[in-house]
Protein backbone atom coordinates (compact mmCIF):
# COMPACT_ATOMS: atom_id res chain seq x y z
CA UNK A 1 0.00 0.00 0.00
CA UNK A 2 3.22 2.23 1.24
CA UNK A 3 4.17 1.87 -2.87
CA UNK A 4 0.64 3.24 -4.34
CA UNK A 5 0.22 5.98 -1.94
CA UNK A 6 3.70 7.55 -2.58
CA UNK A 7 2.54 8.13 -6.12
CA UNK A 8 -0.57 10.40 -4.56
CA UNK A 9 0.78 11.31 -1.47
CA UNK A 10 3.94 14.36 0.26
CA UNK A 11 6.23 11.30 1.14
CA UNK A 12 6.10 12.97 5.03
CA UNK A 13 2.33 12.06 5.08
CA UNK A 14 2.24 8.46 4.02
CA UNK A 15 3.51 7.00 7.13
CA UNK A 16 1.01 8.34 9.47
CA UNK A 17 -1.99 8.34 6.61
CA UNK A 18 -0.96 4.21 6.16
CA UNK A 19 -1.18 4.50 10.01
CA UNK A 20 -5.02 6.04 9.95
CA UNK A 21 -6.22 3.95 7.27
CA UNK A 22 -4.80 0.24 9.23
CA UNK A 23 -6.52 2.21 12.58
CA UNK A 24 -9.65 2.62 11.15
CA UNK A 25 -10.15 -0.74 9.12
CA UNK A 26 -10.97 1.17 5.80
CA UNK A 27 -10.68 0.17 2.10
CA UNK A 28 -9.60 2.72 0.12
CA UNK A 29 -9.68 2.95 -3.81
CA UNK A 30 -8.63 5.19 -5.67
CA UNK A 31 -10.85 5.99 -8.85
CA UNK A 32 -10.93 7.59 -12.02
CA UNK A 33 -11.97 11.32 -11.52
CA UNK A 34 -15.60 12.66 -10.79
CA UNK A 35 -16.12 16.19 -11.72
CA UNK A 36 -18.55 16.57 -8.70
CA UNK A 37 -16.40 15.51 -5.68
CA UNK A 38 -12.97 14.44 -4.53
CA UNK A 39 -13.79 11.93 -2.25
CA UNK A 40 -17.06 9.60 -0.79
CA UNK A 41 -17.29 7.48 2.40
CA UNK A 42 -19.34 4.60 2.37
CA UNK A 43 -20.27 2.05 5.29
CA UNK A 44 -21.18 -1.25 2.84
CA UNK A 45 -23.87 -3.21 4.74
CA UNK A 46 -21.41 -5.43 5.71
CA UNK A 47 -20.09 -3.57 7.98
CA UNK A 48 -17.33 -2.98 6.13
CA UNK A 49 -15.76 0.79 5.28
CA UNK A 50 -14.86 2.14 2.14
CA UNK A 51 -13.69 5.50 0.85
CA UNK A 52 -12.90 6.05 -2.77
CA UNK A 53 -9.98 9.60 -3.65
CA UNK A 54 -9.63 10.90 -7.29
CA UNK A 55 -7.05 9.86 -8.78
CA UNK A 56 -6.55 13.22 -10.47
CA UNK A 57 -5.78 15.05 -7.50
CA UNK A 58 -2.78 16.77 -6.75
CA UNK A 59 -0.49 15.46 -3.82
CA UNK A 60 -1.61 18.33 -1.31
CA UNK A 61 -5.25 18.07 -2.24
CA UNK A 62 -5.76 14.39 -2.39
CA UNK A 63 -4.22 14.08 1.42
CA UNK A 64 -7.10 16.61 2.16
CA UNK A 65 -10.05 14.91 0.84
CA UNK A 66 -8.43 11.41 2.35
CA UNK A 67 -8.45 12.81 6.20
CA UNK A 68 -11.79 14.39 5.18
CA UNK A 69 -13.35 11.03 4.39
CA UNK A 70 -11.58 8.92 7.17
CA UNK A 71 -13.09 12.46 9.81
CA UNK A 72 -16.05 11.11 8.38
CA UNK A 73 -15.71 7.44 9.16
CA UNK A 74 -14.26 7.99 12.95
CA UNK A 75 -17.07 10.58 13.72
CA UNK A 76 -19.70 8.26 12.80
CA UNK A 77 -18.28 5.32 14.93
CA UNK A 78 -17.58 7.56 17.63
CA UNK A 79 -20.36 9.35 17.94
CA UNK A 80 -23.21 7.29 16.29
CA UNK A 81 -24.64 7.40 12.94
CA UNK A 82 -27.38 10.29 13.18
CA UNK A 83 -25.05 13.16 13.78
CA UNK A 84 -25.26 15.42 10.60
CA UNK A 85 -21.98 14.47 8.16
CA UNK A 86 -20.84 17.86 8.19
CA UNK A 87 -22.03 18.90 11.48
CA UNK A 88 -19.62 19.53 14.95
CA UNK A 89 -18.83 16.03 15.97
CA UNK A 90 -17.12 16.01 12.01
CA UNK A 91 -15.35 19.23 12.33
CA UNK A 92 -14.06 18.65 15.76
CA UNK A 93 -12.80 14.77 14.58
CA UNK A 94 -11.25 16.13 11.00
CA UNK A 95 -9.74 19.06 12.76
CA UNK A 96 -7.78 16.82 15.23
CA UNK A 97 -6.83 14.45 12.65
CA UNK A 98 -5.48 17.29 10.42
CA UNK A 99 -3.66 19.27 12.90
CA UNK A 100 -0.15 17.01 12.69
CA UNK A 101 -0.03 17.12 8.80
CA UNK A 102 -0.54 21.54 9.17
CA UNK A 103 3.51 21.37 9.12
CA UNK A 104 6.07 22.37 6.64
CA UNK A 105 7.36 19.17 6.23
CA UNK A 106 4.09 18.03 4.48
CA UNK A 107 2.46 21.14 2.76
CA UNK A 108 4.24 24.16 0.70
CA UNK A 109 4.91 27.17 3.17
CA UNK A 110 2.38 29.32 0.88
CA UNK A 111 -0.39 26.51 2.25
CA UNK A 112 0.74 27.08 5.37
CA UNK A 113 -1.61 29.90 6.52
CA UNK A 114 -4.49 29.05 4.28
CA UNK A 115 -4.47 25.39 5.97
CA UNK A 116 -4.52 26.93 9.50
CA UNK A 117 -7.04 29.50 8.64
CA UNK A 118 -9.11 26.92 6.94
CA UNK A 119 -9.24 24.50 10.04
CA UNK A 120 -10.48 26.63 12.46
CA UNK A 121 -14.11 26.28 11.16
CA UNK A 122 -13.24 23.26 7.74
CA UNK A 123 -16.03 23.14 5.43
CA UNK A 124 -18.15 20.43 4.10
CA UNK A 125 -15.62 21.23 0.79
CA UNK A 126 -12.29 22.49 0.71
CA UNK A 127 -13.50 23.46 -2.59
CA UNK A 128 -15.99 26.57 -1.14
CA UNK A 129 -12.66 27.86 0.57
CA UNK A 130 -11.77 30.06 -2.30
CA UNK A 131 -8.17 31.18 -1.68
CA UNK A 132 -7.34 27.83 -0.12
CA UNK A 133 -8.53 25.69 -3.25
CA UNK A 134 -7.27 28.70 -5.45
CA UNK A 135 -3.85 27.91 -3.98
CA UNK A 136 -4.04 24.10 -4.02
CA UNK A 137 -4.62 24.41 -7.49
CA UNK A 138 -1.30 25.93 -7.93
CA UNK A 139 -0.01 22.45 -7.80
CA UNK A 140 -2.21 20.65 -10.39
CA UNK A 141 0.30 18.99 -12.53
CA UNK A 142 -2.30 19.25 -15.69
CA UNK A 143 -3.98 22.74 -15.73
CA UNK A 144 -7.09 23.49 -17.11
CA UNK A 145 -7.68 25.71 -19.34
CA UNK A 146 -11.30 26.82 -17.40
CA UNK A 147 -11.64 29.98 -15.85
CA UNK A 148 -12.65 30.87 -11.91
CA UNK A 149 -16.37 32.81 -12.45
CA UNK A 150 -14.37 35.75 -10.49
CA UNK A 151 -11.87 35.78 -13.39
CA UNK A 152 -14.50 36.66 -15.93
CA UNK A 153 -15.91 40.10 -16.58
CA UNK A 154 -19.69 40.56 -15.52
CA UNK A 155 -22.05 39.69 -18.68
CA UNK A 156 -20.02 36.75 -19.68
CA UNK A 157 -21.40 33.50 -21.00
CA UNK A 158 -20.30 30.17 -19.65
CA UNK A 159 -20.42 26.83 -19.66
CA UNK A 160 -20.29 24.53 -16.94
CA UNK A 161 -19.21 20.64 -17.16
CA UNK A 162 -22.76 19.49 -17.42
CA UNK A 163 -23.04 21.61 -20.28
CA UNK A 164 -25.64 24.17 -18.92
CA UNK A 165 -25.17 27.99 -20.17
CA UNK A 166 -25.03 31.15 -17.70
CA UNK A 167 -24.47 34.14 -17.82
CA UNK A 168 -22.41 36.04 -14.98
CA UNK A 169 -24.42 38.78 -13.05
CA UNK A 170 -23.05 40.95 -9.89
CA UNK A 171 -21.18 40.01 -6.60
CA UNK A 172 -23.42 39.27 -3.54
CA UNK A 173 -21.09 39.77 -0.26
CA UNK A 174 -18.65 36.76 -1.73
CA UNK A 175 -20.51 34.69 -4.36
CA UNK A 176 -21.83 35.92 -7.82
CA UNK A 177 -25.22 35.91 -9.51
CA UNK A 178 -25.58 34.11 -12.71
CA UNK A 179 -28.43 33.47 -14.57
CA UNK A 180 -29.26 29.95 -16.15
CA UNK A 181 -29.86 30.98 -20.06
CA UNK A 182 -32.06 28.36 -21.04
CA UNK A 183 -34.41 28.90 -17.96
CA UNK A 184 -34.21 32.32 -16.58
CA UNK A 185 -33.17 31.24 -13.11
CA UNK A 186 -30.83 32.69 -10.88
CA UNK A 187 -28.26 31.09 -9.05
CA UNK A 188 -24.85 32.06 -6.69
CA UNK A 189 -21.42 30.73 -7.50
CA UNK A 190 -18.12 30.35 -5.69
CA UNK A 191 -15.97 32.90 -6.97
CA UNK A 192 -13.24 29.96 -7.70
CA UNK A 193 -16.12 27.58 -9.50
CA UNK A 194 -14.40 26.50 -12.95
CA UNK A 195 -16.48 27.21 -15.72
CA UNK A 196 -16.00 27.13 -19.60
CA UNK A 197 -15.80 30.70 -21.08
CA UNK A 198 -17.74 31.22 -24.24
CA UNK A 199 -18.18 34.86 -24.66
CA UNK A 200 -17.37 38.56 -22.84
C-alpha cells in the first residue's frame, strides 16, 4: 500500500496516513476522476468501510479529501450514525486528525496559513474555501484551461461541465449571480467555481 500511496501522497504524510487507514479498518480505492467531488465514504452493509480519492488530485489536495473522508468514518463510529456528516462532531474529529499534517514538512509554506485558517471552522468542501482551493490548485500537474467565475468580466457567457449555459451577473457579499440561459433562473457561485468561457 506504502508503494501506491507515494505516487498520490507528500512522502512525510504516508507513514502516518498508512497508520489512519490500518486504525480505522478502511478500504480505500482510488478511482478515475468525478467532476462533482474528490472523495465519498461509504459504510457497505457489511459492515465494512470504504472511501474512494480521485485519482486526479494533486499530492496536497488528495491528502485533504483522504483525512476528510476517514473524519467522516471515525465521527460516525464515535459518535453514532445520526449526527449530521458535516455537522460539529465532524469538524471537531477532522480538525484533530489534520492538525499534525498543518507542518512544513508536508504542505508548501504558501499553504501554510491558508491550511490553519481553513481549520479553524473546515467546510463540508475544501473546494468553497476560495483562496485555499485557489492555492491548491497551484499544484495541479495538468492545468485546465477553465476559468474561476471571479476571473470573468460581468455579462459573460459560460459553460459549466454538465453543459448548462449562464451568464455572470453581480457580486453578492462573496458569491456571484448568474443566470441559467435556457431557464431564466438565478443562481450564486463560488468565486473559484471552474467554468467554460464562451463569450465577454
Amino acid at each position: 500500500m506504502d508503494d501506491i500511496l507515494k505516487k498520490y501522497l507528500p512522502e512525510s504524510a504516508i507513514a502516518p496516513c498508512l497508520d489512519l487507514i490500518q486504525y480505522s479498518g478502511v478500504h480505500l480505492k482510488i478511482v478515475n476522476d468525478r467532476v462533482t467531488r474528490h472523495g465519498d465514504y461509504q459504510k457497505l452493509p457489511n459492515g465494512k468501510h470504504k472511501i474512494t480519492v480521485n485519482a486526479s488530485l494533486n499530492k496536497y489536495r488528495f491528502l485533504i479529501t483522504l483525512i476528510h473522508e476517514i473524519a467522516h468514518l471515525i465521527a460516525f463510529e464515535k459518535f453514532g450514525r445520526n449526527i449530521k456528516p458535516h455537522g460539529v462532531e465532524w469538524k471537531r474529529t477532522f480538525q484533530h486528525l489534520m492538525l499534525p499534517f498543518i507542518r512544513p514538512e508536508v504542505f508548501p509554506p504558501q499553504l501554510l496559513p491558508l491550511l490553519a485558517r481553513h481549520f479553524r471552522n473546515p467546510k463540508a468542501s475544501s473546494s468553497t474555501d476560495a483562496r485555499l482551493s485557489i492555492a491548491l490548485k497551484h499544484f495541479d500537474t495538468q492545468q485546465s484551461e477553465n476559468s474561476y467565475v471571479f476571473e470573468i468580466p460581468t455579462g459573460s457567457i459560460f459553460r459549466l461541465y454538465n453543459g448548462k449555459i449562464f451568464k455572470k451577473g453581480n457580486k453578492r457579499v462573496k458569491r456571484y449571480e448568474c443566470i441559467e440561459m435556457s431557464t431564466g433562473n438565478m443562481y450564486l457561485f463560488q468565486p473559484n467555481a471552474e467554468v467554460e468561457l464562451i463569450k465577454t
